[in-house]
Protein backbone atom coordinates (compact mmCIF):
# COMPACT_ATOMS: atom_id res chain seq x y z
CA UNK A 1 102.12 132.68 114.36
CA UNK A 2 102.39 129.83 112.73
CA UNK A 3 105.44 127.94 111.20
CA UNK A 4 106.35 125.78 108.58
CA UNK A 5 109.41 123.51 107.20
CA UNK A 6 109.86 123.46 103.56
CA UNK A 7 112.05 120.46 102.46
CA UNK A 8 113.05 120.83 98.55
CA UNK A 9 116.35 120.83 96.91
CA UNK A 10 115.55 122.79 94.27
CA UNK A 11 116.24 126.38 96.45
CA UNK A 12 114.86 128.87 93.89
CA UNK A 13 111.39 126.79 94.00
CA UNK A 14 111.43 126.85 97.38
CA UNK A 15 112.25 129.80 98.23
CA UNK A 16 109.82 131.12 95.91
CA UNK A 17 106.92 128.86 97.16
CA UNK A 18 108.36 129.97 101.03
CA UNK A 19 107.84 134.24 99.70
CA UNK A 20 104.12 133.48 99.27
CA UNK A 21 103.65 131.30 102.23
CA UNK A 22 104.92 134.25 104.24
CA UNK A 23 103.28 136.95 102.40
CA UNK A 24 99.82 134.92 103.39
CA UNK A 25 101.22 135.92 107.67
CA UNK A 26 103.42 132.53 108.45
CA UNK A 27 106.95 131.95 109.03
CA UNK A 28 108.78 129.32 106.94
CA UNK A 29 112.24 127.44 107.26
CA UNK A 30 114.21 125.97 104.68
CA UNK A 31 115.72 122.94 104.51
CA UNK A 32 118.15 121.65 101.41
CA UNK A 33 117.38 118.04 102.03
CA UNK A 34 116.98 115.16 104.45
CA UNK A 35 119.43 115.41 106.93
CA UNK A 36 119.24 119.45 107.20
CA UNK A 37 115.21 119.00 108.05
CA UNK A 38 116.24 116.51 110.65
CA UNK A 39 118.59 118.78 112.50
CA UNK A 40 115.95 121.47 112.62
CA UNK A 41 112.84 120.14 113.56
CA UNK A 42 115.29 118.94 116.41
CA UNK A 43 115.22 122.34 118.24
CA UNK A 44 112.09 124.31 116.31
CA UNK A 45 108.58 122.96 116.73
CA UNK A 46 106.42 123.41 113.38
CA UNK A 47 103.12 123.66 112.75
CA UNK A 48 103.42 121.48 109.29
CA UNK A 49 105.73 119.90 106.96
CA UNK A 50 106.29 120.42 103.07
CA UNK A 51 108.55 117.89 101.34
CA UNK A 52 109.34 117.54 97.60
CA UNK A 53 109.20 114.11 96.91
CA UNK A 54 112.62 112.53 94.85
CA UNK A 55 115.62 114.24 96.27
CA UNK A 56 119.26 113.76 96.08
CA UNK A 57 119.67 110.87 99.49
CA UNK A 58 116.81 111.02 101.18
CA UNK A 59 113.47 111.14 99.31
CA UNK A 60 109.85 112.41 100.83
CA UNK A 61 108.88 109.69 102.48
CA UNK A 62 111.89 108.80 104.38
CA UNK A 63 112.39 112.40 104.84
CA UNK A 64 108.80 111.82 106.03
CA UNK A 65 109.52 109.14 108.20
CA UNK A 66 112.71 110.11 110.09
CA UNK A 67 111.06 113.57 110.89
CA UNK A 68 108.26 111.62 112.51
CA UNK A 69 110.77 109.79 114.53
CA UNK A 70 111.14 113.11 116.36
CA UNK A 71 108.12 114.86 115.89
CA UNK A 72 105.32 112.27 115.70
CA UNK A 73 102.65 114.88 115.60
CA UNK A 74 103.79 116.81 112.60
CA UNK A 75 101.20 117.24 109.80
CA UNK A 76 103.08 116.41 106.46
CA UNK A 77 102.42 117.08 103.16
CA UNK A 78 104.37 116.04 100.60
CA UNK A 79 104.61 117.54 96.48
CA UNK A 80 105.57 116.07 93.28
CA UNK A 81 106.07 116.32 89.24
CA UNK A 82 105.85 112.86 89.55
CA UNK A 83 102.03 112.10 90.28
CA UNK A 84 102.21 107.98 89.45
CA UNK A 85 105.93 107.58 91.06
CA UNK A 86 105.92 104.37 92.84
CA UNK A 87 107.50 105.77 95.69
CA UNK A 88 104.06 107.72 96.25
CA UNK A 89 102.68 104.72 98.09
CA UNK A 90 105.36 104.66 100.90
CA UNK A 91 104.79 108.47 101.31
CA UNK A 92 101.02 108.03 101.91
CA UNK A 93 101.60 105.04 104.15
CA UNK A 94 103.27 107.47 106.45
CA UNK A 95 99.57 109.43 107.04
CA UNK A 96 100.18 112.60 104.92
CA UNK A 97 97.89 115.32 104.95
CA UNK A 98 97.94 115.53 101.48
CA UNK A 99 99.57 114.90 97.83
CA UNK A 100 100.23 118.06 95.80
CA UNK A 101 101.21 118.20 91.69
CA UNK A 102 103.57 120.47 90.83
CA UNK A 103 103.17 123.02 90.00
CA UNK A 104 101.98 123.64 93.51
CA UNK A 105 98.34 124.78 93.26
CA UNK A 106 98.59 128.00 95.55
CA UNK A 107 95.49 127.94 97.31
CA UNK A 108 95.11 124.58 98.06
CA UNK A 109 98.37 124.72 99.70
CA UNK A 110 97.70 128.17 101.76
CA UNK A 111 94.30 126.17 103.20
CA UNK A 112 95.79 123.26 103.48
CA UNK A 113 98.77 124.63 105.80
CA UNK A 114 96.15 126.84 107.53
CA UNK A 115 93.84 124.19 108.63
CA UNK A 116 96.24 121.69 109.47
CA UNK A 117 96.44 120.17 112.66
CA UNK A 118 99.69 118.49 114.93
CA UNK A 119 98.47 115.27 116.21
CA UNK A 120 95.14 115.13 114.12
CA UNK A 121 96.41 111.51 112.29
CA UNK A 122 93.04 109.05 112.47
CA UNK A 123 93.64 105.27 111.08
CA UNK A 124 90.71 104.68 108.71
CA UNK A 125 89.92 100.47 108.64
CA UNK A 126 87.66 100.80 105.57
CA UNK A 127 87.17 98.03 102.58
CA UNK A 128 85.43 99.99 100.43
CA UNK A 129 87.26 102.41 98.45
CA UNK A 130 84.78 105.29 97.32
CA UNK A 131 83.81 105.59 101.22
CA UNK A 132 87.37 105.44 102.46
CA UNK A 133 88.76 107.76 99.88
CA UNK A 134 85.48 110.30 100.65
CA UNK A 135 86.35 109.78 104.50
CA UNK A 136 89.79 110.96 104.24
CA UNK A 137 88.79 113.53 101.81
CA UNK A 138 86.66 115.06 104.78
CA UNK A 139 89.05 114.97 107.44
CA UNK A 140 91.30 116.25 105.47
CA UNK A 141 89.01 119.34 105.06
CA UNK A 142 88.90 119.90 108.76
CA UNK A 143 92.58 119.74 109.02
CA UNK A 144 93.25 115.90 109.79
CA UNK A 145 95.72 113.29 107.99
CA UNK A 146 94.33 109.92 107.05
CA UNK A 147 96.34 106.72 107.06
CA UNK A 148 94.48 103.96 105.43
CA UNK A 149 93.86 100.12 105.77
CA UNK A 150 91.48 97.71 103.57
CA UNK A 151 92.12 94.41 105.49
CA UNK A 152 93.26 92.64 108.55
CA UNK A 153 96.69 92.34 107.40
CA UNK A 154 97.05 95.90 106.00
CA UNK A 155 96.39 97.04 109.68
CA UNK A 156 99.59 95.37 110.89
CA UNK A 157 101.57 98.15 109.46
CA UNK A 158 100.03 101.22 110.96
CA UNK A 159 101.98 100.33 113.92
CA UNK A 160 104.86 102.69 113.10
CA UNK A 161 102.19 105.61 113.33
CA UNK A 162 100.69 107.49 116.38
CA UNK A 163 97.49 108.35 115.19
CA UNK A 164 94.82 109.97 117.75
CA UNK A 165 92.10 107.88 116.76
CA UNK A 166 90.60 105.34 114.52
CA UNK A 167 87.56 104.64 112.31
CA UNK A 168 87.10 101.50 111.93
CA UNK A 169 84.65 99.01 109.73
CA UNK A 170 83.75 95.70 111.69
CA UNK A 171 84.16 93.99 108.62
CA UNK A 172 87.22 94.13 106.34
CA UNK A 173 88.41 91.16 104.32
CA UNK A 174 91.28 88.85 105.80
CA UNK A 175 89.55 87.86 109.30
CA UNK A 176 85.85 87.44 110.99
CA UNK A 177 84.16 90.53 111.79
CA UNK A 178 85.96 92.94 114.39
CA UNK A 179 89.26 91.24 113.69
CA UNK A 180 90.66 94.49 112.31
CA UNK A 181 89.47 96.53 115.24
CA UNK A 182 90.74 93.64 117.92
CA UNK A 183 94.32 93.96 115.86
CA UNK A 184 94.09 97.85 115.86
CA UNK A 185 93.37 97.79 119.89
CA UNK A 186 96.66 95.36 120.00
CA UNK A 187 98.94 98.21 118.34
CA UNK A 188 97.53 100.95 120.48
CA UNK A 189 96.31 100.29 123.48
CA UNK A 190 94.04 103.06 125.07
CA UNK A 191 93.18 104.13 121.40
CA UNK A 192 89.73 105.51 120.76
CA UNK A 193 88.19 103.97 118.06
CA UNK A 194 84.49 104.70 116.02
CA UNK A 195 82.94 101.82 114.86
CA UNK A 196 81.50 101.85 111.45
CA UNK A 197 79.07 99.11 109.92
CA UNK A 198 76.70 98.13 107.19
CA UNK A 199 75.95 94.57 108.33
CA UNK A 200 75.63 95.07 112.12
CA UNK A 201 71.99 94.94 112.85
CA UNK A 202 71.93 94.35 117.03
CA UNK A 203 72.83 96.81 119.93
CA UNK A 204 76.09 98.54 119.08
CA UNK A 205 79.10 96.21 119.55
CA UNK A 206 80.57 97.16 122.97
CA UNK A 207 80.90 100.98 124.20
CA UNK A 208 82.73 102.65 121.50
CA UNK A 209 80.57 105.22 119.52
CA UNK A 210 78.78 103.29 116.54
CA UNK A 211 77.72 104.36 112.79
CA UNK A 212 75.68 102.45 110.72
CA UNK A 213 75.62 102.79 107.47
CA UNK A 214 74.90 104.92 105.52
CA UNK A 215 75.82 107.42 108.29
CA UNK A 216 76.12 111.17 108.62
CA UNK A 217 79.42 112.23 107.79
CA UNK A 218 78.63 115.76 109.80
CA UNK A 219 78.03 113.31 112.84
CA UNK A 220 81.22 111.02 112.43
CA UNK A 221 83.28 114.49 111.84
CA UNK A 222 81.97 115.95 114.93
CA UNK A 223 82.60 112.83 117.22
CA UNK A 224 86.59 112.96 115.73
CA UNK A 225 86.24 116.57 116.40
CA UNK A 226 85.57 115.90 120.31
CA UNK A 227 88.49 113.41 120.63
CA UNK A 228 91.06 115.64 118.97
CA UNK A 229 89.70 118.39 122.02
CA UNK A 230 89.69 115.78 124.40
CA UNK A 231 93.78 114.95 124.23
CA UNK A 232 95.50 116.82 127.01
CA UNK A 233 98.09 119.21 125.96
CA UNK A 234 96.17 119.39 122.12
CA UNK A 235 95.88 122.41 119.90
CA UNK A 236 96.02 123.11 116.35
């Protein structure tokens, strides 16, 4: 069965929001704030996390954050009233899942908890917006997080993450073509990476799996499919 941590400090909504969660077959815990969701996912190992985003001490993302510090592969999802609040950006720099308005559309939620997947964060290198946002809206349909870059500086800070993979563009502004995708190898070494291109017209650049543009999305899907399998010890 699976198991989820609800982080709110507004108990009434979540408890509420927790009733249906259950009622769908899952088990939820409840935590107050911060420092309570800390302590549990200590000794309980969940299958997703729900945060509200401003709360009294600790807000979403660090709530986000210091969870990660214990559970790195914890899908996290994160809901608001809020929808332009500043402190959205430092939530989705932390690879969420997904950003839910309140009030909390039900289904979307019930899939969205259903589908997701521990350890199923990819780093997407992309420049161009539309494609990166459309990426991350399909993994996000199979169950993955996204955490996002659109240079070679913005992939410095996807170093506090763990993701499982990467997709990466050989060109992105701030460096010469495969700078990004040198930097990413840097951070984490061992890291499987796709290759994605729309100026690359030799061989494919070295033996990492290559997609030229435009590519099938089915076919990129598939290939982060098989390296989610492939991790020992990974399940859904």
């Amino acid at each position: 069965m699976r198991r989820y941590l609800f982080v709110d400090d507004n108990r009434e909504f979540a408890e509420n929001l927790a009733e249906i969660v259950r009622d769908h077959g899952a088990e939820v815990d409840l935590a107050g704030g911060g420092a309570e969701a800390v302590a549990l996912v200590k000794r309980t190992r969940y299958h997703a996390l729900l945060t509200d985003m401003r709360m009294p001490g600790m807000g979403g993302a660090l709530v986000v954050h210091e969870v990660r510090r214990i559970d790195p592969g914890l899908p996290a999802l994160v809901v608001t009233a809020y929808v332009a609040d500043d402190a959205l950006e430092a939530a989705r720099r932390e690879g969420l899942l997904a950003v839910l308005a309140k009030p909390v559309p039900l289904p979307a939620l019930i899939e969205l908890l259903g589908s997701a997947r521990r350890d199923g964060l990819v780093a997407v290198i992309e420049d161009d917006q539309r494609l990166s946002d459309n990426l991350c809206e399909a993994l996000r349909g199979r169950g993955f997080a996204a955490a996002t870059a659109a240079s070679v500086l913005e992939t410095e800070r996807l170093g506090a993450l763990q993701p499982f993979c990467g997709l990466a563009d050989l060109r992105v502004p701030g460096g010469p073509d495969g700078e990004a995708l040198r930097r990413l190898g840097e951070q984490f070494p061992g890291l499987p990476v796709l290759v994605m291109s729309g100026i690359h017209t030799g061989p494919p650049p070295g033996p990492a799996p290559f997609f030229r543009k435009p590519f099938d999305t089915a076919e990129l899907l598939a290939a982060v499919e098989r390296l989610h399998a492939s991790r020992p010890g990974s399940r859904r």
